[in-house]
N, C-alpha and C. Protein backbone atom coordinates (compact mmCIF):
# COMPACT_ATOMS: atom_id res chain seq x y z
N UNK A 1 -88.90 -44.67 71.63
CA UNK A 1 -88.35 -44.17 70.38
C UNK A 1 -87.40 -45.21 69.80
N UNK A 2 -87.75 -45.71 68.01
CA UNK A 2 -86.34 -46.61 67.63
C UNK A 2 -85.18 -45.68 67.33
N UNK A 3 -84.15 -46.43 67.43
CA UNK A 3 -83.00 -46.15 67.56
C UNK A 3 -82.98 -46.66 65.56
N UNK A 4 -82.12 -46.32 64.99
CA UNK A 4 -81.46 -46.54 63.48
C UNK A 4 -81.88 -47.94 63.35
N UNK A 5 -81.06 -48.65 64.07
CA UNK A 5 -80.95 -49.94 63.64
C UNK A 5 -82.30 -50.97 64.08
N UNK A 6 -83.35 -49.63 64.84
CA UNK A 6 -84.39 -50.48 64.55
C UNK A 6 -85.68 -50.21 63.28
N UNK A 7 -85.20 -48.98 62.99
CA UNK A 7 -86.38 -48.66 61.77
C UNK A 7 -85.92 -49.64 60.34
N UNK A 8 -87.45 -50.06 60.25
CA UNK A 8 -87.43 -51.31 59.34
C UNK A 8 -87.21 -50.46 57.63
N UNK A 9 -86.94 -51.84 57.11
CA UNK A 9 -86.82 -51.68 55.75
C UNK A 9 -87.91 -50.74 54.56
N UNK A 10 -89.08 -50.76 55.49
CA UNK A 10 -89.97 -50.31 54.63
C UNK A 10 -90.11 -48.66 55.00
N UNK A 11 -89.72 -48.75 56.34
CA UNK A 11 -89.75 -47.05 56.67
C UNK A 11 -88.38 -46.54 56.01
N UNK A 12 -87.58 -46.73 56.38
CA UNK A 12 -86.27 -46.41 55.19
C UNK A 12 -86.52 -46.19 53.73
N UNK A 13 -87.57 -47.26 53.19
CA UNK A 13 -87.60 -46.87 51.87
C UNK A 13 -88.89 -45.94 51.59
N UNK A 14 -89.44 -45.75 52.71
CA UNK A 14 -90.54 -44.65 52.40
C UNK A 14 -89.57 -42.98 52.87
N UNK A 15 -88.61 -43.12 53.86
CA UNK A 15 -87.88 -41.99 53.52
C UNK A 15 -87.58 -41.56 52.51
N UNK A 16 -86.64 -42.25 51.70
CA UNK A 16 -86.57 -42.40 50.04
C UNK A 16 -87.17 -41.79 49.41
N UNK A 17 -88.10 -42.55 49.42
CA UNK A 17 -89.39 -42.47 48.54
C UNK A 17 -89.95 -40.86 48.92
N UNK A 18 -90.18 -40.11 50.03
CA UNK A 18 -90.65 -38.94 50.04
C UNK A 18 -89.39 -37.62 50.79
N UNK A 19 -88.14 -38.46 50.61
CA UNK A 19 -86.59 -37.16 50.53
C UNK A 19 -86.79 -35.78 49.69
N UNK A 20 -86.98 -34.58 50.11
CA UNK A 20 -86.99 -33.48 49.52
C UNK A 20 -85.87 -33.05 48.31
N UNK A 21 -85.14 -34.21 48.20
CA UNK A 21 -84.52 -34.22 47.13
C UNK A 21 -84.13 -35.37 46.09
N UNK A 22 -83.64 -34.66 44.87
CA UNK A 22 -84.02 -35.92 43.80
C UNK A 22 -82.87 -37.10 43.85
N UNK A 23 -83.36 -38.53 44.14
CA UNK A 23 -82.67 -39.49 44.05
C UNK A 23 -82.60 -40.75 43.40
N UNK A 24 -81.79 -40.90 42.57
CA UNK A 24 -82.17 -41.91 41.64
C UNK A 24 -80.73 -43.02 41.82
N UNK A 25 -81.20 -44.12 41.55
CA UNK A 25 -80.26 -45.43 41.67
C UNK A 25 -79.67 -46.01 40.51
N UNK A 26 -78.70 -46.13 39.45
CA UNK A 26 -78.38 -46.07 38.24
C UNK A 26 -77.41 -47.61 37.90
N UNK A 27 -77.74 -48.72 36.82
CA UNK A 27 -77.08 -49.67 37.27
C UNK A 27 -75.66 -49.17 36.66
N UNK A 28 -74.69 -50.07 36.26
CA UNK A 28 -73.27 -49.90 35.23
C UNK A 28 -73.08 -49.64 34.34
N UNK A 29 -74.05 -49.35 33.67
CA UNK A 29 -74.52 -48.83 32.12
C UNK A 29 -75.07 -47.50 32.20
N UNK A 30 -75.17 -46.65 33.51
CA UNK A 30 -75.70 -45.77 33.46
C UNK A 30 -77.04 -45.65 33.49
N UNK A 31 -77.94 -46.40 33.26
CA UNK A 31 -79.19 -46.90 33.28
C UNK A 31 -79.95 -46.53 34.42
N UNK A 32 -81.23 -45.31 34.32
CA UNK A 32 -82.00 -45.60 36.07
C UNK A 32 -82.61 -47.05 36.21
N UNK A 33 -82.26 -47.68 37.45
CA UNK A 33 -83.19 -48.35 38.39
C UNK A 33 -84.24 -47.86 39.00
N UNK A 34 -83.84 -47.03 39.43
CA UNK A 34 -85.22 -46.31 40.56
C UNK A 34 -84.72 -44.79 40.41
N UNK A 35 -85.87 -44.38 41.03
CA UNK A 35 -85.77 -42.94 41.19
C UNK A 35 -86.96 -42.57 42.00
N UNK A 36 -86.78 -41.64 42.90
CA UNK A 36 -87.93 -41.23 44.19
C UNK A 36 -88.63 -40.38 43.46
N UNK A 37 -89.83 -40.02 44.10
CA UNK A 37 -90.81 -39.46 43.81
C UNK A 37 -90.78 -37.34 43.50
N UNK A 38 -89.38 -37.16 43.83
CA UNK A 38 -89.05 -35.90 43.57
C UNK A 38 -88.32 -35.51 42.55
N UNK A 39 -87.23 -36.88 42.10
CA UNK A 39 -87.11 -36.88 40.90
C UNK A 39 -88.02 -37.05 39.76
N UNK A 40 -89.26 -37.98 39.90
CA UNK A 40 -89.70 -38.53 38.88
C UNK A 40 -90.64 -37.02 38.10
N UNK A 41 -91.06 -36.43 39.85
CA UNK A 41 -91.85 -35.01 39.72
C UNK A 41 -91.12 -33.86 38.68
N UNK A 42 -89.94 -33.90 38.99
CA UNK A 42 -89.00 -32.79 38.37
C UNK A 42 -88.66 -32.99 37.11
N UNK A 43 -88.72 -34.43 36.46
CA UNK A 43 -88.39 -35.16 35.08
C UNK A 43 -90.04 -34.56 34.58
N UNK A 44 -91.13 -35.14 35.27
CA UNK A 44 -92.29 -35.06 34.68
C UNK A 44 -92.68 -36.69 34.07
N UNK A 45 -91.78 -37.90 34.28
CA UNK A 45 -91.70 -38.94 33.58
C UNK A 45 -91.75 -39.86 35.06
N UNK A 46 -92.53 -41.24 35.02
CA UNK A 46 -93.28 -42.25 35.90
C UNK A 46 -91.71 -42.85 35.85
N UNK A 47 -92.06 -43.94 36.96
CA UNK A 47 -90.72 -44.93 37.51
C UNK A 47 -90.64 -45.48 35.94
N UNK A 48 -91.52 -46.60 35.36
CA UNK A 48 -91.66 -47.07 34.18
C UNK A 48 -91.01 -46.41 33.21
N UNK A 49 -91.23 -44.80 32.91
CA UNK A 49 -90.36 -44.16 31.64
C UNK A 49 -89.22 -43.85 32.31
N UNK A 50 -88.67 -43.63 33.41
CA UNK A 50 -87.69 -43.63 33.71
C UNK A 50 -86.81 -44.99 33.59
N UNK A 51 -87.23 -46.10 33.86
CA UNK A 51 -86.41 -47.04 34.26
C UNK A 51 -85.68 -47.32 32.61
N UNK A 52 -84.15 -47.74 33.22
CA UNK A 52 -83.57 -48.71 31.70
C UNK A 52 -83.10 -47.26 30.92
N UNK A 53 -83.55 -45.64 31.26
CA UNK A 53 -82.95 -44.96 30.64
C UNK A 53 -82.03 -43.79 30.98
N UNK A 54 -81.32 -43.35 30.04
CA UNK A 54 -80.26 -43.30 30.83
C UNK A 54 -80.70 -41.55 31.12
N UNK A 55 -80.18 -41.03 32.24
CA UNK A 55 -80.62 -39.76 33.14
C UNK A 55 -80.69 -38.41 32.16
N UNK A 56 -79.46 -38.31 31.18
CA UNK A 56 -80.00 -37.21 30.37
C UNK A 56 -81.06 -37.26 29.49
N UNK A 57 -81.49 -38.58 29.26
CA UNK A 57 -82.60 -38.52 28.34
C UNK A 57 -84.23 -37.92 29.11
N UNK A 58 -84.30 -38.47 30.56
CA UNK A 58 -85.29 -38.30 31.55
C UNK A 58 -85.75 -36.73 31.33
N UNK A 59 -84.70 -36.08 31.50
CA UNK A 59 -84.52 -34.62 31.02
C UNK A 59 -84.36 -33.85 29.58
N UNK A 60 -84.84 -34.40 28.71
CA UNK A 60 -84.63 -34.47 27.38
C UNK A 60 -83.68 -33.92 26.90
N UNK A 61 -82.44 -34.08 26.99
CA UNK A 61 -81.31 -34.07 26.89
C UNK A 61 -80.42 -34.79 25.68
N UNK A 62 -79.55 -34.08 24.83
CA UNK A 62 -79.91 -35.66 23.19
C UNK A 62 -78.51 -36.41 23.94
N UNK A 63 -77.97 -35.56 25.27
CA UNK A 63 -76.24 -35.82 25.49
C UNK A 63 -75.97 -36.05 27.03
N UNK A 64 -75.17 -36.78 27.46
CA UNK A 64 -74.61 -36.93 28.78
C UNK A 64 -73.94 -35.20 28.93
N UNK A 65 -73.95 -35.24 29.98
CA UNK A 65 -73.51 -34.00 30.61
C UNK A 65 -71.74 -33.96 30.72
N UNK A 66 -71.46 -32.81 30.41
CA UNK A 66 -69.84 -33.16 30.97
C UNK A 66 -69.54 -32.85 32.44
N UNK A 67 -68.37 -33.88 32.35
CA UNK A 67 -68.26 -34.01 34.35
C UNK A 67 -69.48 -34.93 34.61
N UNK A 68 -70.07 -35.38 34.32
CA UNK A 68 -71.55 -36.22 34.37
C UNK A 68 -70.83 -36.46 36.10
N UNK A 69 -71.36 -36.44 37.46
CA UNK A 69 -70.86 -37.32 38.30
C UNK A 69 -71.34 -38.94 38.62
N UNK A 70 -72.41 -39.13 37.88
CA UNK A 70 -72.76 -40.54 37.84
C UNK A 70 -71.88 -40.92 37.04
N UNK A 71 -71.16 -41.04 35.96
CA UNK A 71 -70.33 -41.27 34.76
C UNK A 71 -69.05 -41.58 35.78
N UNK A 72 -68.83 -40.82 35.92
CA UNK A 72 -67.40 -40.50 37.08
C UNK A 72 -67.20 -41.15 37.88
N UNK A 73 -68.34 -41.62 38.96
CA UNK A 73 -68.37 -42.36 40.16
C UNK A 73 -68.55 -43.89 39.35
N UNK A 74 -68.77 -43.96 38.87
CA UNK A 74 -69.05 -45.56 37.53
C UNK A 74 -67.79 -45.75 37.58
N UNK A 75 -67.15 -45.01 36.80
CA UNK A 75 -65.85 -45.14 36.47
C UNK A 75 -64.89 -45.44 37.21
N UNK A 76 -64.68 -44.45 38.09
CA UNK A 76 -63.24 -44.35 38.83
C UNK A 76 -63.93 -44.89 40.32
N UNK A 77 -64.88 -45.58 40.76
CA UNK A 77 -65.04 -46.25 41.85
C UNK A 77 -65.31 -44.95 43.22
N UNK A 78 -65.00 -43.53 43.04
CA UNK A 78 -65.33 -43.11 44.49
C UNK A 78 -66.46 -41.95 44.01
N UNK A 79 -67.20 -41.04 45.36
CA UNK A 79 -67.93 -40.02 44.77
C UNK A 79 -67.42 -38.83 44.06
N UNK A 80 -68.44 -38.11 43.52
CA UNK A 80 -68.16 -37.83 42.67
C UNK A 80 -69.24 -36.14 42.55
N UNK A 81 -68.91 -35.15 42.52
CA UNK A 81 -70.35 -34.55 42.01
C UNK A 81 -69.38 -33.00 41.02
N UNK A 82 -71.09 -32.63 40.77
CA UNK A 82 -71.24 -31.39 40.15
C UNK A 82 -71.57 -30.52 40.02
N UNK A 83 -71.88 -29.03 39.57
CA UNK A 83 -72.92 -28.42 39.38
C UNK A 83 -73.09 -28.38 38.19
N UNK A 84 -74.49 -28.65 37.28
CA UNK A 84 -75.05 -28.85 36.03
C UNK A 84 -75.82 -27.73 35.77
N UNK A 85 -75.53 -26.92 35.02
CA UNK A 85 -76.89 -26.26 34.46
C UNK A 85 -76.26 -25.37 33.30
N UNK A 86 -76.40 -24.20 32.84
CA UNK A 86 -76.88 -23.67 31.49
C UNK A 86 -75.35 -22.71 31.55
N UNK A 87 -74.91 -22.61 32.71
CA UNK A 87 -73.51 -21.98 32.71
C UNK A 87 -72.29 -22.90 32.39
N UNK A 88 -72.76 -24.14 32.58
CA UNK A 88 -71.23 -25.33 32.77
C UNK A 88 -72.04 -26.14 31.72
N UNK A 89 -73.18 -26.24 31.22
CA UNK A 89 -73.29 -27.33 29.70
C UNK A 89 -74.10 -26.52 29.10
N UNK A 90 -73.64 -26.34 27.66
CA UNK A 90 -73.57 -25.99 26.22
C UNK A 90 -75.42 -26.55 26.02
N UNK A 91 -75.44 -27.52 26.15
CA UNK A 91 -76.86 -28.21 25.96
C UNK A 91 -77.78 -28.00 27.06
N UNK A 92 -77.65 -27.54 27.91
CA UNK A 92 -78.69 -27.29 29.22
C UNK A 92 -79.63 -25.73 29.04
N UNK A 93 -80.58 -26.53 28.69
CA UNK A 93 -81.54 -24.95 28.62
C UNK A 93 -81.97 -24.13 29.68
N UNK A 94 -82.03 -23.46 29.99
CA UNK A 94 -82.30 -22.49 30.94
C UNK A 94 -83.22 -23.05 32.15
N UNK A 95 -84.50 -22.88 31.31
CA UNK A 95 -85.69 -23.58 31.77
C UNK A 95 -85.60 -24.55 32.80
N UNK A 96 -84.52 -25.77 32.85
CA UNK A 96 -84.27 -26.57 33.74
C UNK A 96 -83.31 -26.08 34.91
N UNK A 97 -83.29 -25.31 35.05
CA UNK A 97 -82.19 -24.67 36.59
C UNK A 97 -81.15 -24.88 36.39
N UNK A 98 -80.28 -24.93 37.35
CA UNK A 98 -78.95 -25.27 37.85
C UNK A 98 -79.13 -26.06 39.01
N UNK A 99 -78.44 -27.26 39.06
CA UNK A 99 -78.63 -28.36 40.09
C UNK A 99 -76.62 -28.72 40.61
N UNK A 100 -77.10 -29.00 42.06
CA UNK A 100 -75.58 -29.63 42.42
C UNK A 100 -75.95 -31.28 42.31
N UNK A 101 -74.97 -32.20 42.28
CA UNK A 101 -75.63 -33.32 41.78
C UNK A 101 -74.81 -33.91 42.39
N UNK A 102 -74.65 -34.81 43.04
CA UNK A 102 -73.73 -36.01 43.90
C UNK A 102 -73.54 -37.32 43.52
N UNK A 103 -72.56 -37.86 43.40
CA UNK A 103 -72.97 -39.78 43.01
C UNK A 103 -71.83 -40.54 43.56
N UNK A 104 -72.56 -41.46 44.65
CA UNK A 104 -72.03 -42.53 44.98
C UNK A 104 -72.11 -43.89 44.46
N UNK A 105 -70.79 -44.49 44.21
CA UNK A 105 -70.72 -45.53 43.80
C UNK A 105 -71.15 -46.76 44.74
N UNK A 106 -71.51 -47.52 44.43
CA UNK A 106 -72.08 -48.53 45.23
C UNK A 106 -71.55 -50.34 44.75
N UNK A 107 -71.29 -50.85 45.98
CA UNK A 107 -69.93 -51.79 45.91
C UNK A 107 -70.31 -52.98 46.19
N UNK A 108 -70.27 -54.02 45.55
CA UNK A 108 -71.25 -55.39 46.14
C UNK A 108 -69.87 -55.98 47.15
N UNK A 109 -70.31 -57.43 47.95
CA UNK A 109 -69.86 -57.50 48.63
C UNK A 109 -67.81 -58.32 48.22
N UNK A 110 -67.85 -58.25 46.92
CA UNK A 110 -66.55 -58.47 46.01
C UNK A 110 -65.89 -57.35 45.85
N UNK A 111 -66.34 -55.92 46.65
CA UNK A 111 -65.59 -54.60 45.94
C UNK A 111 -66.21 -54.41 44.43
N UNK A 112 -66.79 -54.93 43.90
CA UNK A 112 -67.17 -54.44 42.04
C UNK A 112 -68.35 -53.75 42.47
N UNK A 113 -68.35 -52.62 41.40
CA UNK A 113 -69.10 -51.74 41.11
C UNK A 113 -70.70 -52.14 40.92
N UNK A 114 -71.66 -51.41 41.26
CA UNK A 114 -72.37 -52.68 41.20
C UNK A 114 -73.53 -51.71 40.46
N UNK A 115 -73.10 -50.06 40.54
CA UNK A 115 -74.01 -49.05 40.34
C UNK A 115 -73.65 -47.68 41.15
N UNK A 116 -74.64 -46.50 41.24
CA UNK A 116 -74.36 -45.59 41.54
C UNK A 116 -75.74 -45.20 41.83
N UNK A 117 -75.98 -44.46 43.36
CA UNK A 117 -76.61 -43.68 43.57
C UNK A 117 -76.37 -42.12 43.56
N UNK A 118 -77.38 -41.79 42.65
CA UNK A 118 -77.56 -40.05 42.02
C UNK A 118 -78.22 -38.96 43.42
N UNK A 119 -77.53 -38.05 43.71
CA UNK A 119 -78.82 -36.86 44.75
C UNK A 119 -78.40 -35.84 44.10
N UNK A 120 -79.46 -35.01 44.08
CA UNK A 120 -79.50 -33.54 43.17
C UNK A 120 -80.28 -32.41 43.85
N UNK A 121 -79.65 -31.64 44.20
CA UNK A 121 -80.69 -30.64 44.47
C UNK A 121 -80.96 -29.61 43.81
N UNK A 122 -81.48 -28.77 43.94
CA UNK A 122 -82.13 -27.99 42.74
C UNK A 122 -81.70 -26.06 43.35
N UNK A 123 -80.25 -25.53 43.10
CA UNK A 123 -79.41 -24.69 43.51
C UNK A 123 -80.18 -23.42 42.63
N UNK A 124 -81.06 -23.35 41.57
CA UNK A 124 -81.14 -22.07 40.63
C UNK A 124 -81.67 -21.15 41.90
């Protein structure tokens, strides 16, 4: 059996890639990089229409969320989360649930911000 530090790079990112929950990688602009295959399912939108835009739009959304915790963790450097849905934003239609949403900031090896990883699960 491997131990952590021996499962390779590609099995790690196939965890990722098939995590029962939605995870997306966002650069400093708010912008997705990536996003796993449970997010992309739940948007309804490919890595490609996802990438370069920013997360409320994925969700057709015309507005950032308030409390956004990706916004937050950008900002003020630590995590950050929320619960999002139709009780806590004005703009959240029903139809899309209620989600708890998490975001870690992510730190290059200078301490600067370098981005934020998004996890969401889906609480309705």
């Amino acid at each position: 059996m491997k131990t952590e530090n021996q499962i390779d790079a590609a099995v790690k990112a196939e965890i990722l890639e098939n995590a029962p929950v939605l995870v997306a990688f966002h650069d400093v602009r708010h912008h997705i990089v990536w996003a796993n295959k449970a997010y992309r399912q739940a948007t309804g939108a490919s890595l490609e229409q996802l990438r370069a835009s920013k997360c409320y739009r994925a969700w057709g959304l015309s507005q950032s969320c308030r409390s956004c915790p990706v916004i937050k963790a950008l900002k003020i450097g630590i995590p950050a989360e929320a619960e999002l849905g139709p009780e806590t934003q004005k703009h959240w239609p029903e139809s899309q649930g209620s989600w708890l949403t998490k975001a870690m900031p992510l730190h290059d090896t200078k301490g600067r911000i370098i981005g934020a990883v998004e996890v969401a699960l889906n609480i309705t």
